[in-house]
Protein backbone atom coordinates (compact mmCIF):
# COMPACT_ATOMS: atom_id res chain seq x y z
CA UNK A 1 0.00 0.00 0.00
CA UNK A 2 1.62 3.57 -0.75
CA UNK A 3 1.95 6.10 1.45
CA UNK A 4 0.20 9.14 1.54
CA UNK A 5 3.31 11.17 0.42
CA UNK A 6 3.60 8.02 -2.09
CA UNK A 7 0.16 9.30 -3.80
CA UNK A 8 0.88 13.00 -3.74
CA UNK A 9 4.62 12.68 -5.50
CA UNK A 10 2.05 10.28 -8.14
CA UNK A 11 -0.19 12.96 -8.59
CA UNK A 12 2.30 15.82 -9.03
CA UNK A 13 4.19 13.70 -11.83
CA UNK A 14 1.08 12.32 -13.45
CA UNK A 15 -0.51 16.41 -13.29
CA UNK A 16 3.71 18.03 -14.52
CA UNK A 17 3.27 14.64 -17.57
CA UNK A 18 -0.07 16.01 -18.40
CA UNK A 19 0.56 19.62 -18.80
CA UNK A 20 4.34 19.05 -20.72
CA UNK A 21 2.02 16.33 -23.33
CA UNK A 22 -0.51 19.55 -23.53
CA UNK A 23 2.04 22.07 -24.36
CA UNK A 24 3.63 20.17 -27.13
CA UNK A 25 2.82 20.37 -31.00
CA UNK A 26 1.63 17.02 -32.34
CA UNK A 27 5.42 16.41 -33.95
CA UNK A 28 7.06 17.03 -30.80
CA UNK A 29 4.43 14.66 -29.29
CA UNK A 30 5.04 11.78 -32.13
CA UNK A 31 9.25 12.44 -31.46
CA UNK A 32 8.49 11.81 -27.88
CA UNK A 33 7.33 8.29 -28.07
CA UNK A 34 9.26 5.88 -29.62
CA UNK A 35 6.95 3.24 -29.03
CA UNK A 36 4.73 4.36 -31.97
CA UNK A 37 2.47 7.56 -33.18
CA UNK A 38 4.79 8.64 -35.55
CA UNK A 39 4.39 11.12 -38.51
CA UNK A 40 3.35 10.14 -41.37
CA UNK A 41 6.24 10.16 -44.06
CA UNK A 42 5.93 12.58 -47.55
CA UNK A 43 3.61 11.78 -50.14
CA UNK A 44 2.31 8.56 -48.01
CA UNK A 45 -0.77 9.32 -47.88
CA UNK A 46 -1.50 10.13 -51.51
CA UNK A 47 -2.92 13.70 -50.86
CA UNK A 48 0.10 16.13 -51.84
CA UNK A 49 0.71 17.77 -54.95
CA UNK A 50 4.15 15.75 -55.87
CA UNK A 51 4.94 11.99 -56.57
CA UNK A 52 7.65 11.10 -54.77
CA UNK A 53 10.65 8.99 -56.46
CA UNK A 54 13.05 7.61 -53.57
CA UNK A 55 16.30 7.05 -55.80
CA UNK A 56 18.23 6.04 -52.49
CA UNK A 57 18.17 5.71 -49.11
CA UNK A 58 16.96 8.74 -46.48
CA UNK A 59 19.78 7.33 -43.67
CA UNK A 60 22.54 7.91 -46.28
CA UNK A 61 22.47 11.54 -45.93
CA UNK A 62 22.70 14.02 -43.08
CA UNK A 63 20.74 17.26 -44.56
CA UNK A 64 18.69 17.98 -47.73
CA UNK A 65 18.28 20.47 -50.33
CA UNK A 66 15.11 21.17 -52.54
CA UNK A 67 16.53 22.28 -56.22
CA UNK A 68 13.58 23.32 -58.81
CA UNK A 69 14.66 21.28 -62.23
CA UNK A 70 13.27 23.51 -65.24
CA UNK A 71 10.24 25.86 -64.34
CA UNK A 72 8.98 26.17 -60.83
CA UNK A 73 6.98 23.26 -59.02
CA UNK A 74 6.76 21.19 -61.86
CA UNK A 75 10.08 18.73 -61.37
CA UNK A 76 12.28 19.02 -57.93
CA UNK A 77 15.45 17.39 -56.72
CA UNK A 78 15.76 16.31 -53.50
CA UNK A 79 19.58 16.61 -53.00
CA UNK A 80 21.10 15.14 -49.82
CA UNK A 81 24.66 15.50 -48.21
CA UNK A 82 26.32 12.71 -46.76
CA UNK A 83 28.75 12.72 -43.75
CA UNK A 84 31.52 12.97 -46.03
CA UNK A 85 30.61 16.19 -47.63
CA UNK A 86 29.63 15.15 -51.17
CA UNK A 87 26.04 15.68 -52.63
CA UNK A 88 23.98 13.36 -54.51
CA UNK A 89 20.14 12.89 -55.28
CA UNK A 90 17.96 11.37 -52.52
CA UNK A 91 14.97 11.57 -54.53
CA UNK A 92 12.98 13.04 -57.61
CA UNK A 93 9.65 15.11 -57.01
CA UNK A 94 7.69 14.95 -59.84
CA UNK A 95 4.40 17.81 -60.02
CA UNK A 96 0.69 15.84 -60.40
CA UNK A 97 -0.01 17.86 -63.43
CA UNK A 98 3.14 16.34 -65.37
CA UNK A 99 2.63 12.71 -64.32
CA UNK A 100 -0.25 10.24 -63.46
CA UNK A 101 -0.68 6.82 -61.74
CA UNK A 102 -1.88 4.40 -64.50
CA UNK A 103 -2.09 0.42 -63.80
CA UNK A 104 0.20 1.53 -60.58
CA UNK A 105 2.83 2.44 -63.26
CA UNK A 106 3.69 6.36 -63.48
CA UNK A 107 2.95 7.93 -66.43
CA UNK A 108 4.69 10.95 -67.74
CA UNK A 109 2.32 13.96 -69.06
CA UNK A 110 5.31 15.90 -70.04
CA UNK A 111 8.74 16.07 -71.32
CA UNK A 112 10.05 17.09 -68.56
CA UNK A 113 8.87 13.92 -66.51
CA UNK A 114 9.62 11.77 -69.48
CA UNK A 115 13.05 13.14 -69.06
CA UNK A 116 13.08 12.32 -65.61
CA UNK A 117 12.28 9.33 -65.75
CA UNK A 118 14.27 8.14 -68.50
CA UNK A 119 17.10 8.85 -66.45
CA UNK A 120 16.57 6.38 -63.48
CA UNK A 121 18.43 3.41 -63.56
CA UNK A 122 14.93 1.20 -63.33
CA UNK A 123 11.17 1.98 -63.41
CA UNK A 124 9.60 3.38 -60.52
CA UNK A 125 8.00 0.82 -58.31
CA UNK A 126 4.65 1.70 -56.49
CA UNK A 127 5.28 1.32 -52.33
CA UNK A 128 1.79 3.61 -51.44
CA UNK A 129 0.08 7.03 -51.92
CA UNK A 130 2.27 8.97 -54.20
CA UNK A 131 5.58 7.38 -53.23
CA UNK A 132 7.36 5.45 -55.47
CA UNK A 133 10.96 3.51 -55.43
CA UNK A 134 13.54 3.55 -58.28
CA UNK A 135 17.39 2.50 -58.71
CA UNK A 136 19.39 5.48 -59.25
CA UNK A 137 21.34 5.34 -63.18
CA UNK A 138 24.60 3.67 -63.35
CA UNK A 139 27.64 4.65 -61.86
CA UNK A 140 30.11 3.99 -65.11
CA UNK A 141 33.49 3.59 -64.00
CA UNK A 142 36.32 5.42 -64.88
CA UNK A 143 37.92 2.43 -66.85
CA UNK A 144 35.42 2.92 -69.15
CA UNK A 145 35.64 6.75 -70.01
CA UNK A 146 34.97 8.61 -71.55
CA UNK A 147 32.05 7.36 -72.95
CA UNK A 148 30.96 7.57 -76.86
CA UNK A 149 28.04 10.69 -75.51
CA UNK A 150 31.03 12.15 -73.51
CA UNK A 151 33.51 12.28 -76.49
CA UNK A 152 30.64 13.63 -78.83
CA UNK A 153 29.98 16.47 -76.29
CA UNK A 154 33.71 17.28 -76.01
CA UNK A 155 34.48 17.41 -79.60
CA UNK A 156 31.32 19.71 -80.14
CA UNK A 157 32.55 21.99 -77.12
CA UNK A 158 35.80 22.43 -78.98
CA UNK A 159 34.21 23.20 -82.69
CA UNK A 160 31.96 25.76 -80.98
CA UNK A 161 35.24 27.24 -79.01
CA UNK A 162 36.79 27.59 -82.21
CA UNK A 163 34.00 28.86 -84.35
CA UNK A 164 33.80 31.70 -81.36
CA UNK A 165 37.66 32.46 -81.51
CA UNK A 166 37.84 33.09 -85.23
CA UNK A 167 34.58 35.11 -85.19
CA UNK A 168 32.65 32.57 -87.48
């Protein structure tokens, strides 16, 4: 049986839990209990304006940047920095007006998308809502560059160097 003082320390921990739970915004609340009632993650639920294409893992990076790719809220990059300082893309953010959900495939509505997602390394994958999982495109190794598009590019960069330099 507890004591009288027992009860009254109960009561003024139970009343000081109470009114710290009150005071808190419903994030702080859900990053108070590990146990469960967390936040629902981006595009989960299927009511935002963006699809969201993870390309890699979230825990690979420490912070993120939000890059606008061609004109404004139609394509985003989700750029993340890892621990060693370099940058890379965490995941694409593609507008609902340039891409739709067809057969629980996404389907470009512009070039811009189509561009986008020509790029990843594998078709996005429906997980739920308006998220979506891809492989990011190949890594080519060093061994085997430059590659035929590089060279192209380079010898065009030089003709259009020279053309400039003898006023042509």
């Amino acid at each position: 049986m507890a004591t009288t003082k027992e009860r009254t320390a109960a009561k003024r921990t139970v009343k000081k839990a109470q009114e710290t739970q009150h005071s808190m915004s419903s994030r702080a609340d859900a990053r108070a209990r590990p146990e469960g009632h967390k936040r629902r993650k981006p595009g989960a639920t299927g009511g935002g304006e963006f699809f969201h294409i993870e390309v890699r893992p979230r825990e690979e990076f420490e912070t993120f940047r939000t890059q606008d790719v061609g004109q404004r809220r139609g394509i985003e990059r989700v750029a993340g920095r890892r621990a060693t300082g370099s940058w890379d893309t965490q995941k694409w953010l593609i507008s609902k007006e340039h891409a739709h959900i067809e057969d629980g495939k996404l389907v470009p509505d512009s070039e811009d998308a189509r561009g986008v997602l020509n790029e990843l390394g594998s078709p996005p994958q429906h997980i739920s809502g308006d998220r979506f999982q891809a492989r990011p495109r190949p890594n080519v190794p060093e061994i085997d560059k430059p590659t035929p598009a590089q060279e192209h590019a380079w010898h065009e960069n030089i003709r259009k160097a020279q053309a400039a330099r003898h006023g042509k």
